[in-house]
C-alpha atoms as a PDB file:
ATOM      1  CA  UNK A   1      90.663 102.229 125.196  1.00  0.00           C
ATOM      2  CA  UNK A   2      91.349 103.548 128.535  1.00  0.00           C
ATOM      3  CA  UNK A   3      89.345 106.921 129.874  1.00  0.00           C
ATOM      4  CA  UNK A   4      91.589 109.680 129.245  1.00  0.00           C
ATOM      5  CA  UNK A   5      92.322 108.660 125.422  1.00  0.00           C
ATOM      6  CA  UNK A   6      88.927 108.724 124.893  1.00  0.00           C
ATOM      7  CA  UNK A   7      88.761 111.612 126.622  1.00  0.00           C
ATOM      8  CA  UNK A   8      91.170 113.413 124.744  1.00  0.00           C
ATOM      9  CA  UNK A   9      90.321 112.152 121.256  1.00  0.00           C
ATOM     10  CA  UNK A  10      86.123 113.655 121.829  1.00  0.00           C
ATOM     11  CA  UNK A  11      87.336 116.970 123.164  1.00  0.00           C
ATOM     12  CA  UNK A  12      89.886 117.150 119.390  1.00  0.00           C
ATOM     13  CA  UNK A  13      86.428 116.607 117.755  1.00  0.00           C
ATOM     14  CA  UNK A  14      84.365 118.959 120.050  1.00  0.00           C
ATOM     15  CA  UNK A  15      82.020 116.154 121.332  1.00  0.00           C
ATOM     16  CA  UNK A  16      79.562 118.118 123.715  1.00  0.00           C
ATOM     17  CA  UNK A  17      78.271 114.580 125.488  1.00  0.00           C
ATOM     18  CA  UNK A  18      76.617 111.739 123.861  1.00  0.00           C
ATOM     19  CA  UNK A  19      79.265 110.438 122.044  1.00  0.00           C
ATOM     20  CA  UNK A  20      78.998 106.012 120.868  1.00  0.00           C
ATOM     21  CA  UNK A  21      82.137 104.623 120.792  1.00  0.00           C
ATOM     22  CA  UNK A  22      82.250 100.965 119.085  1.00  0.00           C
ATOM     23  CA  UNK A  23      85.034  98.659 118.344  1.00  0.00           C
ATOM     24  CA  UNK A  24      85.881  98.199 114.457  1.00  0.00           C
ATOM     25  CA  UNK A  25      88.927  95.543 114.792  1.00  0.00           C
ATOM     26  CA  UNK A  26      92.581  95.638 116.040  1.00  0.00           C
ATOM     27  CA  UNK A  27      95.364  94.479 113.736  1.00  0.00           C
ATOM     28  CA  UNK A  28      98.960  93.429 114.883  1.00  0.00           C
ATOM     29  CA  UNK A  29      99.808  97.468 115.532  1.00  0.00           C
ATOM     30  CA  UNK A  30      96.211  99.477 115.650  1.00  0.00           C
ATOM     31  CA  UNK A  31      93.128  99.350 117.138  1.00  0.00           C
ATOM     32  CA  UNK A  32      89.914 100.820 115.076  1.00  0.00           C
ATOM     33  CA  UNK A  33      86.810 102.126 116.621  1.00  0.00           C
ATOM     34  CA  UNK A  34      83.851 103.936 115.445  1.00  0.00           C
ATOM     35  CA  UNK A  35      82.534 107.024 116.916  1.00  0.00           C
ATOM     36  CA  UNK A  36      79.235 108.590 116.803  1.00  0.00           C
ATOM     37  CA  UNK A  37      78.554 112.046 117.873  1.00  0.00           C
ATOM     38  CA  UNK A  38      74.867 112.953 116.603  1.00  0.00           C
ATOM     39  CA  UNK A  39      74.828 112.935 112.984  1.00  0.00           C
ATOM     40  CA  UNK A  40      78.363 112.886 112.891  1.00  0.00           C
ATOM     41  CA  UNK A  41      80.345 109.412 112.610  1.00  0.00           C
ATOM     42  CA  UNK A  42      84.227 109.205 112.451  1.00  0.00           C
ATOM     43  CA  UNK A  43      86.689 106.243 111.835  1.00  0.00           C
ATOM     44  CA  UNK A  44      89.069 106.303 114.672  1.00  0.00           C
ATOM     45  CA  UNK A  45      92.898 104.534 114.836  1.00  0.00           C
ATOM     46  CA  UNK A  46      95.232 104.565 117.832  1.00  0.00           C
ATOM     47  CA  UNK A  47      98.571 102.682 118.356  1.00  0.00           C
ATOM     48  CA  UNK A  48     101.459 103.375 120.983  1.00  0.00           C
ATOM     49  CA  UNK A  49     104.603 102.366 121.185  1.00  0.00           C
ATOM     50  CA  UNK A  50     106.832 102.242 117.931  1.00  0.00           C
ATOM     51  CA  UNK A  51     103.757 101.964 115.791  1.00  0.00           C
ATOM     52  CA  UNK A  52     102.428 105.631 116.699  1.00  0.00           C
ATOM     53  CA  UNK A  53     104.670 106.633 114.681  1.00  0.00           C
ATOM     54  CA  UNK A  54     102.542 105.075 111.645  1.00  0.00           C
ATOM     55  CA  UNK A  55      99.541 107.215 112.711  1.00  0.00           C
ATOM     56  CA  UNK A  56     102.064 110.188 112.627  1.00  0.00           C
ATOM     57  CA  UNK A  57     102.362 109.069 108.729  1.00  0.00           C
ATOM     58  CA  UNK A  58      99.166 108.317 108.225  1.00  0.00           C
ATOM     59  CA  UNK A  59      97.565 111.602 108.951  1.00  0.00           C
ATOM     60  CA  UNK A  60     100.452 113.285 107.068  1.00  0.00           C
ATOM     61  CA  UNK A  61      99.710 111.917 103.924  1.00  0.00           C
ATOM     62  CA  UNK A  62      96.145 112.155 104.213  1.00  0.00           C
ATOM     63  CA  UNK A  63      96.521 115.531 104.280  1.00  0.00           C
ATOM     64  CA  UNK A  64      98.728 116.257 101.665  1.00  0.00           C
ATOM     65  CA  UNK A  65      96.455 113.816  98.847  1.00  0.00           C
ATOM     66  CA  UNK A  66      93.271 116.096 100.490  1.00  0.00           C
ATOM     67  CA  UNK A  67      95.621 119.475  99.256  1.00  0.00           C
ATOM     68  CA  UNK A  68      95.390 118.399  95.972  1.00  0.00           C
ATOM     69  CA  UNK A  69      91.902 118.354  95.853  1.00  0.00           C
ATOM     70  CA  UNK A  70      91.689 115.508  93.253  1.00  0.00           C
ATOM     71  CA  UNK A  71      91.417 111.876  94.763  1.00  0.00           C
ATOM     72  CA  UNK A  72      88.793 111.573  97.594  1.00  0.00           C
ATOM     73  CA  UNK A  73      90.094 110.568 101.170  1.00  0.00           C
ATOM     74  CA  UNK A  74      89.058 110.272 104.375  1.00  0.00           C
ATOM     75  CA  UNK A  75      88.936 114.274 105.507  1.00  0.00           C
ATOM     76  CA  UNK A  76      91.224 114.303 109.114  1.00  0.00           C
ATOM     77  CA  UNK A  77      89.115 115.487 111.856  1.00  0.00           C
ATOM     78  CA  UNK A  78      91.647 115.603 114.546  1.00  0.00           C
ATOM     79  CA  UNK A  79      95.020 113.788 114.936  1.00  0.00           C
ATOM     80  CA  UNK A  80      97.391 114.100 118.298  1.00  0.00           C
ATOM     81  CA  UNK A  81      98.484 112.083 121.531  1.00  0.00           C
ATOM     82  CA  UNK A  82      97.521 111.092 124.776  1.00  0.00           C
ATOM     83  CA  UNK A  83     100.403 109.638 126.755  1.00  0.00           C
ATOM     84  CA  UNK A  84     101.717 106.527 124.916  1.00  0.00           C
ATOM     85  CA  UNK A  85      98.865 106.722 122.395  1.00  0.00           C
ATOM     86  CA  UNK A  86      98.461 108.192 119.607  1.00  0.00           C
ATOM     87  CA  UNK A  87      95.497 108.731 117.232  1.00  0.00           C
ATOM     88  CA  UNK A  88      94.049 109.830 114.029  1.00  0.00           C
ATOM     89  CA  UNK A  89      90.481 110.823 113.315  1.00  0.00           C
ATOM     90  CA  UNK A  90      89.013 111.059 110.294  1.00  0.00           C
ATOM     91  CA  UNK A  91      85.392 111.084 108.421  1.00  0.00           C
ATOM     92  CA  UNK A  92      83.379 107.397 108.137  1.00  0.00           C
ATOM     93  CA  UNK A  93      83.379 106.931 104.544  1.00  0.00           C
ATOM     94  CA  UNK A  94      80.788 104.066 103.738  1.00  0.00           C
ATOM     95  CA  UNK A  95      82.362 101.543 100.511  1.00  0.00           C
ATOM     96  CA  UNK A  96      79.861  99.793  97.757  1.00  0.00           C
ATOM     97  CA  UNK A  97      82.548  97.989  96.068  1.00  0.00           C
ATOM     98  CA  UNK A  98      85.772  97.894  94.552  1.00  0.00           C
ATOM     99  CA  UNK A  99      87.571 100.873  93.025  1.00  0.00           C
ATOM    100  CA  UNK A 100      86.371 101.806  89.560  1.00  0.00           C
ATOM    101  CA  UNK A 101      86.682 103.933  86.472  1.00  0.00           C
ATOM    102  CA  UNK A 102      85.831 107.084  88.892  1.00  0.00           C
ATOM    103  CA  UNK A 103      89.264 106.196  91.054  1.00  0.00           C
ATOM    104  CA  UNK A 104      91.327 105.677  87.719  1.00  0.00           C
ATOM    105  CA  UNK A 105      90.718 109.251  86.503  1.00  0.00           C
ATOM    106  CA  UNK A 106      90.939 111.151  89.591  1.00  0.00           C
ATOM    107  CA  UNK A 107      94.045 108.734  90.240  1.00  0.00           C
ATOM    108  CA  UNK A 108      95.821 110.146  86.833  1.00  0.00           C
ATOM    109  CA  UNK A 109      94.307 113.679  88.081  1.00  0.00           C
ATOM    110  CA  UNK A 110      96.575 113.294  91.539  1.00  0.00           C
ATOM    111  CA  UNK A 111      99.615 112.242  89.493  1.00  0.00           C
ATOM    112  CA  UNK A 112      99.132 115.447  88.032  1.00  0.00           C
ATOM    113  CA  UNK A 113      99.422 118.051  90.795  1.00  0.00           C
ATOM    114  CA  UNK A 114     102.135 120.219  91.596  1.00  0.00           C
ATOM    115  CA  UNK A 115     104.524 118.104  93.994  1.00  0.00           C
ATOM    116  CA  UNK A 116     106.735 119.566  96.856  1.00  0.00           C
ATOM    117  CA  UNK A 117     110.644 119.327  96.131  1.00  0.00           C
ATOM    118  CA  UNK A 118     113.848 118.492  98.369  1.00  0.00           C
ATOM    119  CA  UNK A 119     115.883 120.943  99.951  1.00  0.00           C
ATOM    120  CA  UNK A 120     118.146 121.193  96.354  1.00  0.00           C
ATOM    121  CA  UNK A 121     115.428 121.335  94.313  1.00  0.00           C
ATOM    122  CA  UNK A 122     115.300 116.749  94.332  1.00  0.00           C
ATOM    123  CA  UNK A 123     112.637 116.076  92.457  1.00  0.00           C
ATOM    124  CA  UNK A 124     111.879 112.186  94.359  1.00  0.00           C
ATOM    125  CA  UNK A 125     111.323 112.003  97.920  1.00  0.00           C
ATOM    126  CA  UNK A 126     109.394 112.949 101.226  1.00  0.00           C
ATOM    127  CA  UNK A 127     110.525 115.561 104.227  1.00  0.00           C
ATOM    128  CA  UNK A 128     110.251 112.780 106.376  1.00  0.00           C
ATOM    129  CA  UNK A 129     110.437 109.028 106.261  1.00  0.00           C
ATOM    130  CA  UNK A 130     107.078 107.286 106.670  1.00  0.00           C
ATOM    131  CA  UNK A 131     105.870 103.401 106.743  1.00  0.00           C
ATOM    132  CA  UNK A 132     104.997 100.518 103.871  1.00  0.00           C
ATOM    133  CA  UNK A 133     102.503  98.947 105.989  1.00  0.00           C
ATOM    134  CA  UNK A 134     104.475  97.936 109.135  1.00  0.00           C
ATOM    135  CA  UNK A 135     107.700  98.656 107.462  1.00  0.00           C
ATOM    136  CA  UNK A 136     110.175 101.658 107.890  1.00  0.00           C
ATOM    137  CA  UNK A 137     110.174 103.107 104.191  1.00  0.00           C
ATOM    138  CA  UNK A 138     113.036 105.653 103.280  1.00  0.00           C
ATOM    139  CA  UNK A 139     112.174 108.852 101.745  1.00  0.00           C
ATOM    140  CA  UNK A 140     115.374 111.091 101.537  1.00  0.00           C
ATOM    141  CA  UNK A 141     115.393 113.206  98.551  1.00  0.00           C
ATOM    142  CA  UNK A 142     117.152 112.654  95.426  1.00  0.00           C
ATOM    143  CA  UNK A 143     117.140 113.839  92.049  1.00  0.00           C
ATOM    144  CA  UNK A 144     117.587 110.397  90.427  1.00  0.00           C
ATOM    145  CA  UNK A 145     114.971 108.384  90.083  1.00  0.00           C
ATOM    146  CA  UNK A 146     116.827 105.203  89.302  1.00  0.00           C
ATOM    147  CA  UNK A 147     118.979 105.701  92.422  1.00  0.00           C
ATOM    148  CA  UNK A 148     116.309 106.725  94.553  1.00  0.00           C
ATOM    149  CA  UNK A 149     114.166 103.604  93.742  1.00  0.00           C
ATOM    150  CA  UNK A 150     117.388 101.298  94.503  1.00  0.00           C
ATOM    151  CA  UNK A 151     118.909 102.872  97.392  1.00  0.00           C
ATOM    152  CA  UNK A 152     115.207 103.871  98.925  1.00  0.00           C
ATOM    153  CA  UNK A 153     113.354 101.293  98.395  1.00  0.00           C
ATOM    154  CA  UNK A 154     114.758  97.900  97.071  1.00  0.00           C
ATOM    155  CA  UNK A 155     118.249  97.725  98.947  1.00  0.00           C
ATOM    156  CA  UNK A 156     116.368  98.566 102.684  1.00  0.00           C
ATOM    157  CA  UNK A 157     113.972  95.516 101.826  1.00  0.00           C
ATOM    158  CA  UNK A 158     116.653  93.137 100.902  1.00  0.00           C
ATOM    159  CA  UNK A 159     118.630  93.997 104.149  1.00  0.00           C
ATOM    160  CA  UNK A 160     115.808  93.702 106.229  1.00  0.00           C
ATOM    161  CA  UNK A 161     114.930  90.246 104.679  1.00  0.00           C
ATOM    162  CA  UNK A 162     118.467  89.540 105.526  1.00  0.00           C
ATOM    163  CA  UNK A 163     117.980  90.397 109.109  1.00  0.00           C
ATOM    164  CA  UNK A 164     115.055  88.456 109.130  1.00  0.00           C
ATOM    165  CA  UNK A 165     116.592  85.346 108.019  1.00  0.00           C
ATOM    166  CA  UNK A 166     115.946  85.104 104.292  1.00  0.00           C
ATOM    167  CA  UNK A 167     119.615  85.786 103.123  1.00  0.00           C
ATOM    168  CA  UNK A 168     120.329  82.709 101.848  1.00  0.00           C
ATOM    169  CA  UNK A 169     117.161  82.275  99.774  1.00  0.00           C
ATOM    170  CA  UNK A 170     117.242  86.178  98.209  1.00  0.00           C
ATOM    171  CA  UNK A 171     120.520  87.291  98.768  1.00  0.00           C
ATOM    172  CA  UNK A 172     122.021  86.360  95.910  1.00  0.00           C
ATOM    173  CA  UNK A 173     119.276  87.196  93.765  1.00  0.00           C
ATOM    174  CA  UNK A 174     118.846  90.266  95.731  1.00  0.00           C
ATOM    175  CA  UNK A 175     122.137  91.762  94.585  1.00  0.00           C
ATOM    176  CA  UNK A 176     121.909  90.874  90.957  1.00  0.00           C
ATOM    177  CA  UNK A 177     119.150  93.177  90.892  1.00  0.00           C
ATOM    178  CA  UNK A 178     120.078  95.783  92.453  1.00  0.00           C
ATOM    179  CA  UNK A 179     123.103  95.389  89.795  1.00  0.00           C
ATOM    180  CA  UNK A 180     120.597  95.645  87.091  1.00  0.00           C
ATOM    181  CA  UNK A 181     118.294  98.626  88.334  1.00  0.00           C
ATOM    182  CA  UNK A 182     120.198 101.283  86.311  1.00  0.00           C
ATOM    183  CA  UNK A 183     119.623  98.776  83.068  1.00  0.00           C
ATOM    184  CA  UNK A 184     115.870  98.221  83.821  1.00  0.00           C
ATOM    185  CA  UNK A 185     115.752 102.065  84.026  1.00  0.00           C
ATOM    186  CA  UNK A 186     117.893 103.025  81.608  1.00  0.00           C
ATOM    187  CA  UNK A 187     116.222 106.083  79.074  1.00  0.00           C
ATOM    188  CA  UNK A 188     112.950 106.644  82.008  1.00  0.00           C
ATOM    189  CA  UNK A 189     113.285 109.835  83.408  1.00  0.00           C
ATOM    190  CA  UNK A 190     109.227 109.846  85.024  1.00  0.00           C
ATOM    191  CA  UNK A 191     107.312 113.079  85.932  1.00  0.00           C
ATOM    192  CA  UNK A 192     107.756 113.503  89.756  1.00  0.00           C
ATOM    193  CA  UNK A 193     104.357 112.740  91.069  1.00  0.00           C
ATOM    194  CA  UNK A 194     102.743 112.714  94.810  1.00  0.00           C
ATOM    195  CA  UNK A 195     102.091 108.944  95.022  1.00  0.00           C
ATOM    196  CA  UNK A 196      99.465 106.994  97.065  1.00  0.00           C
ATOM    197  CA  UNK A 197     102.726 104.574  97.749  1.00  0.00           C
ATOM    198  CA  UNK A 198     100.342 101.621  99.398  1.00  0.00           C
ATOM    199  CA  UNK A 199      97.885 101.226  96.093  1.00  0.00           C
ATOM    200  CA  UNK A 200      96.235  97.507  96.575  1.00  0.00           C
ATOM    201  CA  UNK A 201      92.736  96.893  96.354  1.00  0.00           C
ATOM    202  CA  UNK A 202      92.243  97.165 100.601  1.00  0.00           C
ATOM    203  CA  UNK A 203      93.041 100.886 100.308  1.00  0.00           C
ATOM    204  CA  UNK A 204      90.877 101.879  97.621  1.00  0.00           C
ATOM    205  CA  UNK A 205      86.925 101.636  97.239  1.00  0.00           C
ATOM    206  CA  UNK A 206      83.631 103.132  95.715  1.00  0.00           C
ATOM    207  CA  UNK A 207      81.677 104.747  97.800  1.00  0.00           C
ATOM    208  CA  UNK A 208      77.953 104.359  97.685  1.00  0.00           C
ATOM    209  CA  UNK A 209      77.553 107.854  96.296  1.00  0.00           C
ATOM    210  CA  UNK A 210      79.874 106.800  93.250  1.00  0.00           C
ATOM    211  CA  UNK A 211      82.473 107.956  94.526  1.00  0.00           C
ATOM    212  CA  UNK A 212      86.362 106.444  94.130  1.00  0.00           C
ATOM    213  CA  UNK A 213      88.583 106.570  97.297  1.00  0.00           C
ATOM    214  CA  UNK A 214      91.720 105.946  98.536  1.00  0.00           C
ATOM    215  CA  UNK A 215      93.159 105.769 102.224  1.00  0.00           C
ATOM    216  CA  UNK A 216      96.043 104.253 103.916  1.00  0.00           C
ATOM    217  CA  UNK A 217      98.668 106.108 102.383  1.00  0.00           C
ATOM    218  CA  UNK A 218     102.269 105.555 101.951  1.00  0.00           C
ATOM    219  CA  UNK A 219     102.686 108.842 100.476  1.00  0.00           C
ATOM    220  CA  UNK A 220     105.829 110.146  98.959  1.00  0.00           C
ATOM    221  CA  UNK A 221     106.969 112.213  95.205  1.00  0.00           C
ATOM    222  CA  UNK A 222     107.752 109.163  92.474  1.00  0.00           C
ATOM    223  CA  UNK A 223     107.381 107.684  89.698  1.00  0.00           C
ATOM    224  CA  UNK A 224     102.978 107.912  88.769  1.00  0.00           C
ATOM    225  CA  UNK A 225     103.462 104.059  87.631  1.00  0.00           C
ATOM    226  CA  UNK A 226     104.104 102.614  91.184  1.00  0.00           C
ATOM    227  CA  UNK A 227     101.041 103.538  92.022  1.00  0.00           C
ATOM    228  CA  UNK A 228      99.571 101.699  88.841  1.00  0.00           C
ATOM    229  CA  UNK A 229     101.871  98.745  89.067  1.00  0.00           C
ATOM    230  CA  UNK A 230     100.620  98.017  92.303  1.00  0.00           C
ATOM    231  CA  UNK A 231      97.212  98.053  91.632  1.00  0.00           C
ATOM    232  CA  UNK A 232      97.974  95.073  89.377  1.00  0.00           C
ATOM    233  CA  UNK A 233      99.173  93.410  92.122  1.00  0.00           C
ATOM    234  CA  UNK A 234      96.677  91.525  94.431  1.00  0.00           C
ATOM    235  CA  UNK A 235      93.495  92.646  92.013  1.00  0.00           C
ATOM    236  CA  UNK A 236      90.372  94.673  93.634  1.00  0.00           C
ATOM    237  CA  UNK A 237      90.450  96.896  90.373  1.00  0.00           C
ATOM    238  CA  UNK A 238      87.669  96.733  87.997  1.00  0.00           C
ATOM    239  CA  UNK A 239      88.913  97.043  84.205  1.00  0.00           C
ATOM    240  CA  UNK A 240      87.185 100.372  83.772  1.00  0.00           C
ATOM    241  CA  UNK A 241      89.730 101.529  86.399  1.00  0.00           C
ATOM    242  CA  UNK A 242      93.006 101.165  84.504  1.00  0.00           C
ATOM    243  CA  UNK A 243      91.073 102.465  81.011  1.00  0.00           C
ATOM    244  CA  UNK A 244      90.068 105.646  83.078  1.00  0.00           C
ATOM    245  CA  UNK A 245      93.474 106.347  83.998  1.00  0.00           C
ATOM    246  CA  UNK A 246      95.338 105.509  80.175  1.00  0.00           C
ATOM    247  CA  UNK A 247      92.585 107.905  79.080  1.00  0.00           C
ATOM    248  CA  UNK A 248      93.881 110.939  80.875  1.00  0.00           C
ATOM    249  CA  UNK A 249      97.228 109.934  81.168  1.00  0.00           C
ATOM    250  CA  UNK A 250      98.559 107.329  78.807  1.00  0.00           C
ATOM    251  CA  UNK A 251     101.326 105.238  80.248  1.00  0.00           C
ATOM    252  CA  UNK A 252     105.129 105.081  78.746  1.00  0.00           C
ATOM    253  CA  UNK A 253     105.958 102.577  76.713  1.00  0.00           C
ATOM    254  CA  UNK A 254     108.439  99.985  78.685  1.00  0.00           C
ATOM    255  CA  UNK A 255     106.042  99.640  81.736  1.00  0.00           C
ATOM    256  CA  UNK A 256     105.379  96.049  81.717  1.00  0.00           C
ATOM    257  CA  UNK A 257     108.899  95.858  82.823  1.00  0.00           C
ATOM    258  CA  UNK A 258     108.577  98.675  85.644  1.00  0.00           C
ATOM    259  CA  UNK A 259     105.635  97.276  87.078  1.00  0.00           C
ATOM    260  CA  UNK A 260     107.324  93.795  87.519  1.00  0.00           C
ATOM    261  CA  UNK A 261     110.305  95.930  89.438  1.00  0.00           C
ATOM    262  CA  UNK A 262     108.346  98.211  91.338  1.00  0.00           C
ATOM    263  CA  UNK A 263     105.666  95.527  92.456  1.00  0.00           C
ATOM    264  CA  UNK A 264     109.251  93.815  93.540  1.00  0.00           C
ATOM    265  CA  UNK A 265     109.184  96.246  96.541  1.00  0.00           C
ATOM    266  CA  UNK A 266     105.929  94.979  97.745  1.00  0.00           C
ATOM    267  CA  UNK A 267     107.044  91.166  97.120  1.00  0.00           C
ATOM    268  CA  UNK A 268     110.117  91.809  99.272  1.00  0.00           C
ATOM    269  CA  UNK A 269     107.915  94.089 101.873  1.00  0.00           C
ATOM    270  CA  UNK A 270     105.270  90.830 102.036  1.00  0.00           C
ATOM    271  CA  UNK A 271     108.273  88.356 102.827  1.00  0.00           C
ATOM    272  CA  UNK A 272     109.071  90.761 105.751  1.00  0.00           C
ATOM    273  CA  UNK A 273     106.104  91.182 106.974  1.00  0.00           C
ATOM    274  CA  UNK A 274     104.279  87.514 106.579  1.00  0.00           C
ATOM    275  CA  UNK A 275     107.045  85.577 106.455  1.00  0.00           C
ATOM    276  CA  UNK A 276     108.764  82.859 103.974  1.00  0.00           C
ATOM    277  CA  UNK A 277     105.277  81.913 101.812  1.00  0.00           C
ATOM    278  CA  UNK A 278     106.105  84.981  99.748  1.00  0.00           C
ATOM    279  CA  UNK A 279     109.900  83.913  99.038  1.00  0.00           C
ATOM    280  CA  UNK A 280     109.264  82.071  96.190  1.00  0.00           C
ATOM    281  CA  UNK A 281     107.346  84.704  93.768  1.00  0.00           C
ATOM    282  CA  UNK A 282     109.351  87.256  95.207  1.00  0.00           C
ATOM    283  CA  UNK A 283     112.727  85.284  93.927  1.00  0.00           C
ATOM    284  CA  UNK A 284     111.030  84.179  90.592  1.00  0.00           C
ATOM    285  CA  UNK A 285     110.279  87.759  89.667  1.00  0.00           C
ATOM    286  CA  UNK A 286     113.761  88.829  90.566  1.00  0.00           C
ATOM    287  CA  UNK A 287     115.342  86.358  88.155  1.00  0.00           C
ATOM    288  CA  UNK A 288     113.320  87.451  85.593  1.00  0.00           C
ATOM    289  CA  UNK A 289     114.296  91.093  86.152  1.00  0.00           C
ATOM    290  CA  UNK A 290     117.835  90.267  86.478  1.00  0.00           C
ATOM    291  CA  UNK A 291     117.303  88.572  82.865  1.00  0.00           C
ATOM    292  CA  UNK A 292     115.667  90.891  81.044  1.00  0.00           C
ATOM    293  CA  UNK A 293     118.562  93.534  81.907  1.00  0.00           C
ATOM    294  CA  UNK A 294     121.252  91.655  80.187  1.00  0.00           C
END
């Protein structure tokens, strides 16, 4: 981290001297320090170039999860730019373990606030497009849920996998289903709910006070089961999580079937972003979408 960032980024958290800056770990478009400033200690991400755009995101939908005041995340402390940088600073929160019954209720609690609307009154959207991990993800409002979910989220993925050289192997498949996405909707008309959008087990913890967390956001106003569905995904839930959630907020009946289709979008966002390994369970569970419409 070069002088003046650093610079910058202890005068947006009114450092007065004596600040400890350590390294956390760089991924493939952030770097993640630590910094100490007496009692205080932050979590600290920077990235230039196209991917400071993602810290943009990031910060924005920390802040709108912290204005509903029911899912803990990390509080922002400072966000901005210094030349090509950008960076987002927000508490330390120390994690005990997985995400637990805790995270389940306050999750159905989140699902419940009042969400923004489009510029027409569209129930499912964003005011601005944000990022799936690495990904561009599409967030222009629209009252239809079934249209929004198709045209925002499963047709950009199958395009980009295109791009990216996996036409052949998903194309075909790929179109069926977007075919079939008014049939595997058909009758669900969901609740418009502020959505974590990125819900695997990496964003979401216990804290050593007891209590659940989320971070990393993807944020955007959906469908409440994405967020569910994709905690199914990859695992790092603890049962009590999913019973916490169903307790406050019982699921609609037909959501096997959604969670197969929205966990889709993160099959097709994996093949784009780690390459072919993830083709084949990303086809298989497209074929079985495209047959259970007919």
């Amino acid at each position: 981290m070069d002088d003046e960032l650093r610079r910058t980024i202890e005068h947006a958290v009114a450092a007065d001297g004596g600040a400890q800056w350590g390294r956390v770990r760089a991924t493939g478009w952030a770097e993640a320090w630590s910094l100490d400033i007496g009692d205080r200690r932050h979590f600290v991400k920077i990235a230039s170039g196209d991917s400071a755009d993602m810290i943009v995101c990031e910060a924005d939908g920390l802040r709108a999860l912290a204005k509903t005041r029911t899912v803990r995340v990390p509080a922002v402390a400072a966000s901005g730019s210094s030349g090509p940088w950008a960076f987002l600073v927000t508490e330390w929160l120390d994690m005990a373990g997985p995400a637990d019954a805790r995270l389940g209720a306050a999750l159905a609690q989140l699902h419940r606030a009042p969400t923004p609307h489009g510029p027409r009154g569209e129930r499912y959207g964003w005011h601005r497009d944000n990022w799936i991990g690495a990904t561009p993800q599409a967030n222009a409002w629209s009252d239809d849920w079934t249209t929004f979910f198709r045209d925002r989220r499963l047709a950009p993925q199958l395009a980009l996998a295109k791009a990216n050289g996996f036409g052949d192997e998903l194309g075909a498949d790929g179109e069926r289903l977007l075919v079939a996405v008014p049939a595997l909707l058909r009758g669900h008309a969901p609740v418009a709910s502020l959505v974590h959008g990125d819900l695997w087990g990496g964003n979401a913890a216990t804290l050593r006070d007891g209590e659940g967390a989320v971070f990393d956001p993807a944020a955007y106003v959906g469908d409440r089961e994405v967020d569910v569905a994709m905690s199914e995904l990859f695992g790092g839930f603890d049962a009590g999580f999913r019973a916490a959630y169903e307790a406050r907020w019982p699921l609609d009946a037909g959501y096997p079937l959604r969670r197969d289709l929205y966990n889709c979008y993160h099959l097709l966002n994996h093949v784009n972003l780690f390459g072919g390994g993830h083709v084949a369970r990303a086809r298989r569970t497209m074929a079985a979408l495209v047959a259970s419409a007919h």
